[in-house]
Each structure stands twice: as structure tokens, then as C-alpha cells.
C-alpha atoms as a PDB file:
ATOM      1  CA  UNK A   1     -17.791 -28.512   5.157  1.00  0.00           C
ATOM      2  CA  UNK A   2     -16.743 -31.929   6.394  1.00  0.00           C
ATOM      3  CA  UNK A   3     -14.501 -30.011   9.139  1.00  0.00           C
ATOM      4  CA  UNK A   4     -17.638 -27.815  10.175  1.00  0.00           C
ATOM      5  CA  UNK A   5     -19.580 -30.818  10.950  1.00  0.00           C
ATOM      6  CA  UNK A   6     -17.421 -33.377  11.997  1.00  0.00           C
ATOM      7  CA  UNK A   7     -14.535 -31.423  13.462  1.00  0.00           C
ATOM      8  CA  UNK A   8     -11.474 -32.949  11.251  1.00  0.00           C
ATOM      9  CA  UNK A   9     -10.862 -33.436   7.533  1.00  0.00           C
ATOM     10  CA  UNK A  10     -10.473 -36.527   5.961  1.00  0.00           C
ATOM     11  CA  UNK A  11      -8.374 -37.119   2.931  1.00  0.00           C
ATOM     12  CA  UNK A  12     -11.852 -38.402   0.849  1.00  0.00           C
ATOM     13  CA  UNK A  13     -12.816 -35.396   2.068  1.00  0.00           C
ATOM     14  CA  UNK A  14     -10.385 -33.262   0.517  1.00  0.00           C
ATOM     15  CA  UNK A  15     -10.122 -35.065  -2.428  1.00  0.00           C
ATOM     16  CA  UNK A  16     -13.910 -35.296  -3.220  1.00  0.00           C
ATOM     17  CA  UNK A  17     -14.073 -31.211  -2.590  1.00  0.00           C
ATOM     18  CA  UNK A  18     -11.264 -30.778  -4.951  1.00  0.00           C
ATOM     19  CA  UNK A  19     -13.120 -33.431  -7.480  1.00  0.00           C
ATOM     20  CA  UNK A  20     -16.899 -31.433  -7.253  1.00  0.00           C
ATOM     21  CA  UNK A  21     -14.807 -28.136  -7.866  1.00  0.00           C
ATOM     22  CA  UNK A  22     -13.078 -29.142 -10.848  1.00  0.00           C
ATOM     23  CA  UNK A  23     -16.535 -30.646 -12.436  1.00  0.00           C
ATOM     24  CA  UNK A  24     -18.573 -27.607 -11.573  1.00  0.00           C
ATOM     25  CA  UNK A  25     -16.019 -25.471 -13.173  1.00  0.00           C
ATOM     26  CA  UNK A  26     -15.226 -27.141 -16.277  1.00  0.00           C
ATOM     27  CA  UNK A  27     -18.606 -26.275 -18.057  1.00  0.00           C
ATOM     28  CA  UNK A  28     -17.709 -22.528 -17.085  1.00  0.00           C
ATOM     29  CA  UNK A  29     -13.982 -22.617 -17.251  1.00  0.00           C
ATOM     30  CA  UNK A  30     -14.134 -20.640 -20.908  1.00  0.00           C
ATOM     31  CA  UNK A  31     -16.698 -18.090 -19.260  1.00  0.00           C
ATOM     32  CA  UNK A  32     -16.155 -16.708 -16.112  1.00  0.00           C
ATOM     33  CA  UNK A  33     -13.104 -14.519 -14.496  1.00  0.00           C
ATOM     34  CA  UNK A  34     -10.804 -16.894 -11.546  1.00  0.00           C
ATOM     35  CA  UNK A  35     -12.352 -15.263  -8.415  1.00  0.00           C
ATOM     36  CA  UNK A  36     -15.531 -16.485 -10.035  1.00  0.00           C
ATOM     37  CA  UNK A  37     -14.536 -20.102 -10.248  1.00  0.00           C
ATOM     38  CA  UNK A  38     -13.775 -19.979  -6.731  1.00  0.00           C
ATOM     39  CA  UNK A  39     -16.924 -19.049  -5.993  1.00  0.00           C
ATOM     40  CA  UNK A  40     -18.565 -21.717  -8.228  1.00  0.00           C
ATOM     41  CA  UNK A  41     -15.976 -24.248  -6.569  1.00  0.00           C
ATOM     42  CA  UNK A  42     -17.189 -23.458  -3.409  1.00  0.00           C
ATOM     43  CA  UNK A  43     -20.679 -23.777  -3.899  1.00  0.00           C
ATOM     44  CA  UNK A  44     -19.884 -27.351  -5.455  1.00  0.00           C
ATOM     45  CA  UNK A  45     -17.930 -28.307  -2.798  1.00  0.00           C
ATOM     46  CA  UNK A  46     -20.751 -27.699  -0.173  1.00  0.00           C
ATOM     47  CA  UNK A  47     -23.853 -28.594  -2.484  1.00  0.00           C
ATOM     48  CA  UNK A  48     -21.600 -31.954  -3.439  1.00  0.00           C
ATOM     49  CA  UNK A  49     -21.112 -32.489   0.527  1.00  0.00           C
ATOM     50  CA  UNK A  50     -24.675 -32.216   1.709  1.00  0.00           C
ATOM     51  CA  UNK A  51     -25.525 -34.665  -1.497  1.00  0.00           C
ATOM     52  CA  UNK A  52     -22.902 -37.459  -0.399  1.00  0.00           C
ATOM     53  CA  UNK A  53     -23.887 -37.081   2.906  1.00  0.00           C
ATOM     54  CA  UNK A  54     -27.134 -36.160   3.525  1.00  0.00           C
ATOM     55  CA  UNK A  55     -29.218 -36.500   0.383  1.00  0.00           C
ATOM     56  CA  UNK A  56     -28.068 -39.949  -0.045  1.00  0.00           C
ATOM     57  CA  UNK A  57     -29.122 -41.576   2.914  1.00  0.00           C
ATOM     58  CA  UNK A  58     -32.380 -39.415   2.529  1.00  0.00           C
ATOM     59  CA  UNK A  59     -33.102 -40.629  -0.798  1.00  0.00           C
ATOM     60  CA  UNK A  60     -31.805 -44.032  -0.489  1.00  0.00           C
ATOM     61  CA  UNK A  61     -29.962 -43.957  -3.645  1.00  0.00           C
ATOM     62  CA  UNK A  62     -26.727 -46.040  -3.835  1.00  0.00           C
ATOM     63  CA  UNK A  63     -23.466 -44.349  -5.312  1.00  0.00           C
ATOM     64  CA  UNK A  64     -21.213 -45.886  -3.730  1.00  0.00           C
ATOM     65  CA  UNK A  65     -17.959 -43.769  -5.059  1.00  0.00           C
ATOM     66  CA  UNK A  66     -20.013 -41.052  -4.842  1.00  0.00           C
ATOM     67  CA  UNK A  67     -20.005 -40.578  -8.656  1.00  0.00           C
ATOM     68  CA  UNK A  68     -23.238 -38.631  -8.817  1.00  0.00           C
ATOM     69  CA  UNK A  69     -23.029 -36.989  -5.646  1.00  0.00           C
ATOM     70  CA  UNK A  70     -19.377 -35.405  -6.486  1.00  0.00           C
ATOM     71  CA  UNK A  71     -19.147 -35.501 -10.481  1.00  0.00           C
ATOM     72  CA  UNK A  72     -23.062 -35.138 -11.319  1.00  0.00           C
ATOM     73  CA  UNK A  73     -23.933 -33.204  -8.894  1.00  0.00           C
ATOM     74  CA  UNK A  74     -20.929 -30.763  -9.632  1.00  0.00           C
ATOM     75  CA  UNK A  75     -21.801 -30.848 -13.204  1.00  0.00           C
ATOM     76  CA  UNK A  76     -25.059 -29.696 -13.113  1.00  0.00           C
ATOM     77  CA  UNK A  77     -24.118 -26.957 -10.999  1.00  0.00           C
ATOM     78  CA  UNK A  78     -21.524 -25.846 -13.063  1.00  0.00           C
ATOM     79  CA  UNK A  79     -23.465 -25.733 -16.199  1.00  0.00           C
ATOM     80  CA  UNK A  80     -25.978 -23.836 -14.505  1.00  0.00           C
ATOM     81  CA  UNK A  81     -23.679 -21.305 -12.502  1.00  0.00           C
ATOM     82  CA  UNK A  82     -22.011 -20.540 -15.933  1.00  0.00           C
ATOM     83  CA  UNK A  83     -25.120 -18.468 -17.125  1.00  0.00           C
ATOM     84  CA  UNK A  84     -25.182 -17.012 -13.896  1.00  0.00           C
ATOM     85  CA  UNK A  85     -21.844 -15.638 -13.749  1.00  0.00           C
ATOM     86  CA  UNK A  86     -20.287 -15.633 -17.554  1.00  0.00           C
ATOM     87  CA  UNK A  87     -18.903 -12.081 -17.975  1.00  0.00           C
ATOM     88  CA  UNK A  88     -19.106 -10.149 -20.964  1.00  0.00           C
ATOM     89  CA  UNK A  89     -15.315  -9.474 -21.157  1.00  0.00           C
ATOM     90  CA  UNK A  90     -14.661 -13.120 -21.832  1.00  0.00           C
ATOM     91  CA  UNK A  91     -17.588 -14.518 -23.507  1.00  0.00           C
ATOM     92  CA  UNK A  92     -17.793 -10.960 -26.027  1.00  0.00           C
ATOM     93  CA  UNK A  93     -21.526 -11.188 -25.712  1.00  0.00           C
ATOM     94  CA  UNK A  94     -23.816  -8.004 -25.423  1.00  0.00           C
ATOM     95  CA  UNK A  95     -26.933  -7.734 -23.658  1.00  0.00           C
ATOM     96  CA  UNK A  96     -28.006  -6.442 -20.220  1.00  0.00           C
ATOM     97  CA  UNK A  97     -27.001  -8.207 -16.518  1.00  0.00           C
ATOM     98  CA  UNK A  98     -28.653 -10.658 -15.757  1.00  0.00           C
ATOM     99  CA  UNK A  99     -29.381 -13.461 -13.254  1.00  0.00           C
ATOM    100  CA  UNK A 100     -28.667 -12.142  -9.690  1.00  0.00           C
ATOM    101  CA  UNK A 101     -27.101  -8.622 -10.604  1.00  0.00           C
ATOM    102  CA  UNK A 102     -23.915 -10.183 -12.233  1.00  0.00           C
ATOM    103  CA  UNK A 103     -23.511 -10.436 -15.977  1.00  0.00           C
ATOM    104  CA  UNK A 104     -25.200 -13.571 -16.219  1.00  0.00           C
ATOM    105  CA  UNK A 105     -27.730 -13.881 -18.900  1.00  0.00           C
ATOM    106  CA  UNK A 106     -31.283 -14.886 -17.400  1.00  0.00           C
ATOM    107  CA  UNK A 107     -32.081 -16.548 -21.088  1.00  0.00           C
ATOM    108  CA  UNK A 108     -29.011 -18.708 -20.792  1.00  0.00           C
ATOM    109  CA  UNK A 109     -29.853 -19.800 -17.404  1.00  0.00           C
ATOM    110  CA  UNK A 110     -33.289 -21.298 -18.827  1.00  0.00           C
ATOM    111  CA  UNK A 111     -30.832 -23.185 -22.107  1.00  0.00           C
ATOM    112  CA  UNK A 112     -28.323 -23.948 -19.631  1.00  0.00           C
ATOM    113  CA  UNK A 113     -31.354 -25.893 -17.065  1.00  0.00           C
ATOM    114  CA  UNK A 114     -32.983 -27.213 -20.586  1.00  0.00           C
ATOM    115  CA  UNK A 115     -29.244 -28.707 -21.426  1.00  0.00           C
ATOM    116  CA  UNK A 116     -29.236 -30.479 -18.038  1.00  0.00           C
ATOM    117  CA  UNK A 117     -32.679 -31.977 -18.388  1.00  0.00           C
ATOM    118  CA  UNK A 118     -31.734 -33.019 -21.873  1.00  0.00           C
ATOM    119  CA  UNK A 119     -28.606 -35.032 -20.785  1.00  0.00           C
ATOM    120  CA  UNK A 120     -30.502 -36.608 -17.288  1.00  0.00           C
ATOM    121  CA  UNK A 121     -32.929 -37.728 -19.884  1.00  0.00           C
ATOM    122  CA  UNK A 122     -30.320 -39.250 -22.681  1.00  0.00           C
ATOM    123  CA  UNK A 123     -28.142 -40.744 -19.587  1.00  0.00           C
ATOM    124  CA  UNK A 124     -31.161 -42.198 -17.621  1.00  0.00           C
ATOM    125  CA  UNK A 125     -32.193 -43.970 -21.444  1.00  0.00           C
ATOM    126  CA  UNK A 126     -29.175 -44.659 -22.334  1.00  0.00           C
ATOM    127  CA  UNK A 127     -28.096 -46.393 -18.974  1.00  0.00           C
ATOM    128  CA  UNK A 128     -31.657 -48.292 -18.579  1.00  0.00           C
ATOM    129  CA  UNK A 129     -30.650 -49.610 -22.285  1.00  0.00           C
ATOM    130  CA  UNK A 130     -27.598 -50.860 -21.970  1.00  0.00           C
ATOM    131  CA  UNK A 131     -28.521 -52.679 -18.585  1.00  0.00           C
ATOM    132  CA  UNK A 132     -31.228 -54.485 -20.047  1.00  0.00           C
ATOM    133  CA  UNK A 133     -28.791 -55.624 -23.097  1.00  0.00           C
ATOM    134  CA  UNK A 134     -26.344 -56.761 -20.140  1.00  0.00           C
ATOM    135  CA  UNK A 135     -29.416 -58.269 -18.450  1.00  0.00           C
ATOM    136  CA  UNK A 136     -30.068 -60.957 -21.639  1.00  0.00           C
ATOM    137  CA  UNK A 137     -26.584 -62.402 -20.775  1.00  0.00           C
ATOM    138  CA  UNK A 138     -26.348 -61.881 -17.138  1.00  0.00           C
ATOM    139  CA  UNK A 139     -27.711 -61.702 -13.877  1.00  0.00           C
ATOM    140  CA  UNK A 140     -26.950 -57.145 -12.387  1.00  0.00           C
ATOM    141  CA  UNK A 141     -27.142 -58.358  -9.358  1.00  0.00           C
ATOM    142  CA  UNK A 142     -24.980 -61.018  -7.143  1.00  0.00           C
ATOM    143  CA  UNK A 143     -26.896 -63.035  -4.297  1.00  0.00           C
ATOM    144  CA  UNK A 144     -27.229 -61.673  -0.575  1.00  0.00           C
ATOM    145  CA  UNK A 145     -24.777 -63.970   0.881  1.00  0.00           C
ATOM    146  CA  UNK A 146     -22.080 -62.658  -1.745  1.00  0.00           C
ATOM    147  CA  UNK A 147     -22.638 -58.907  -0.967  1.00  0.00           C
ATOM    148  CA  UNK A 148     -22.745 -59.514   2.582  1.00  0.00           C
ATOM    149  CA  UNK A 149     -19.732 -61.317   2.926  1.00  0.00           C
ATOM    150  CA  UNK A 150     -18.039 -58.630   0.207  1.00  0.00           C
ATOM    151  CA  UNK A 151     -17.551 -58.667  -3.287  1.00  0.00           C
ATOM    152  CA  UNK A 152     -13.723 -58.658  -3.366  1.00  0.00           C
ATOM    153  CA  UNK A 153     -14.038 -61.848  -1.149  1.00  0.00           C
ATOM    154  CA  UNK A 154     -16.654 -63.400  -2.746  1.00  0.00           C
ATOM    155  CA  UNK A 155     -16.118 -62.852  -6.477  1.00  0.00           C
ATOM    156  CA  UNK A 156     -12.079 -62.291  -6.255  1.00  0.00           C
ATOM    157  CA  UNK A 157     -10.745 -64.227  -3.589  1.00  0.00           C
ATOM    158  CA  UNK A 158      -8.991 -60.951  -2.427  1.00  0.00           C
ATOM    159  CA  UNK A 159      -8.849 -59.760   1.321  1.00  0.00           C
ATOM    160  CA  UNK A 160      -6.838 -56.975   3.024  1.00  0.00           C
ATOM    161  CA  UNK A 161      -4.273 -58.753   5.493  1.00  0.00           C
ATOM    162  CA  UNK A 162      -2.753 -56.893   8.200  1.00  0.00           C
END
């Protein structure tokens, strides 16, 4: 994707694809046949690049590492691709084809998206509670002149020479 748009690859770039294939298959990994976890690796990899890059600026949300964008992102899309393309030859489940002709199950696909919801909702609690303990003993945020002048500066003393 990155070498559609900008012309070149970058290392991150590489990497990060690599990163948002391996999350989205790992919920399906036990599921679905190999040329299907290419497929599922490539949709990551292009759904993770237009989050990092597009969606994030859009939204305003700041991941810096891209953590969402490349592992969340990627997750949820596995989980959900699973019930899309799990095949009856691994999984030993009956039932007719389902979700877009393949032998996805269209039920699963609805416990699969109710799964996903479930965890956004335990992570977004869990994370909003365990900032506000950290909160009680210290400030989440550093001051403006700090985080413009950079955080390894500021906070570590550490600069990259040349």
C-alpha cells in the first residue's frame, strides 16, 4: 500500500504490514486453510495502512507506535474474518455456507462482532481505571515546554549525536 501511494517502501512500512498480518491472523490461525490467511493478511495490511495513515490524522487520535492502528486494528479484523472464512475441514463444524459464499458461518460473524465489542468495552474500562489510580500519584501528562523540546531530552537527558 505504502509503495502505491508514496512510490517506495519504507522499512516501518514493511515491518508494520508484516505486524497487522500476523495479528489479524492469529485469532483465525486454528480455522482457516494458508491461501486464506493470505487473504486475511492482506486485507490487514491495507485496512491497518489507511488507519495509521489516514484515519489517524482524521480522527485526531494519538498512537504514536501505531499500536491500535497495526495490532488493534488487525485484531479486530482477524477475529471477524475468522467467521467469514473458517472452513469446515478444519474447524469439523456442520452447517450450511455462510457469510459471502465461503464456509463462513453468518451466526459466528454476529459472536465474533459481539466478542470485539465485549473486549473494546473491558479495555476502554479497564484502561480509564487504571489511569485514574496512576492519576492519585501522578500527573499523565508532562508540561508543553517538555513535549516540545522532546521527552528523551527533557525527562532523560538523552539526544541522538551525529
Amino acid at each position: 500500500m505504502e509503495w502505491l501511494q508514496r512510490g517506495k517502501p519504507s522499512v516501518l512500512g514493511v515491518v508494520s504490514g508484516a505486524v497487522a498480518g500476523l495479528g489479524a491472523i492469529t485469532p483465525a490461525s486454528g480455522y482457516v486453510l494458508p491461501w486464506q490467511g493470505v487473504v486475511i493478511g492482506l486485507i490487514a495490511g491495507a485496512v491497518c495502512y489507511w488507519f495509521c495513515t489516514v484515519a489517524k490524522y482524521r480522527f485526531r487520535h494519538d498512537d504514536t507506535l501505531y499500536v491500535f492502528g497495526v495490532h488493534g486494528v488487525g485484531g479486530i479484523l482477524g477475529a471477524l474474518l475468522a467467521s467469514v472464512f473458517a472452513t469446515r475441514a478444519i474447524t469439523a463444524s456442520g452447517g450450511d455456507p455462510g457469510v459471502a459464499g465461503l464456509e463462513g458461518d453468518p451466526h459466528q460473524l454476529l459472536v465474533q462482532a459481539i466478542g470485539v465489542l465485549v473486549t473494546i468495552v473491558w479495555s476502554v474500562v479497564g484502561t480509564l481505571a487504571a489511569l485514574k489510580i496512576v492519576s492519585l500519584f501522578t500527573s499523565l501528562r508532562v508540561n508543553a515546554d517538555d513535549e516540545r523540546e522532546g521527552l528523551d531530552i527533557a525527562l532523560h537527558g538523552e539526544a541522538l549525536h551525529q
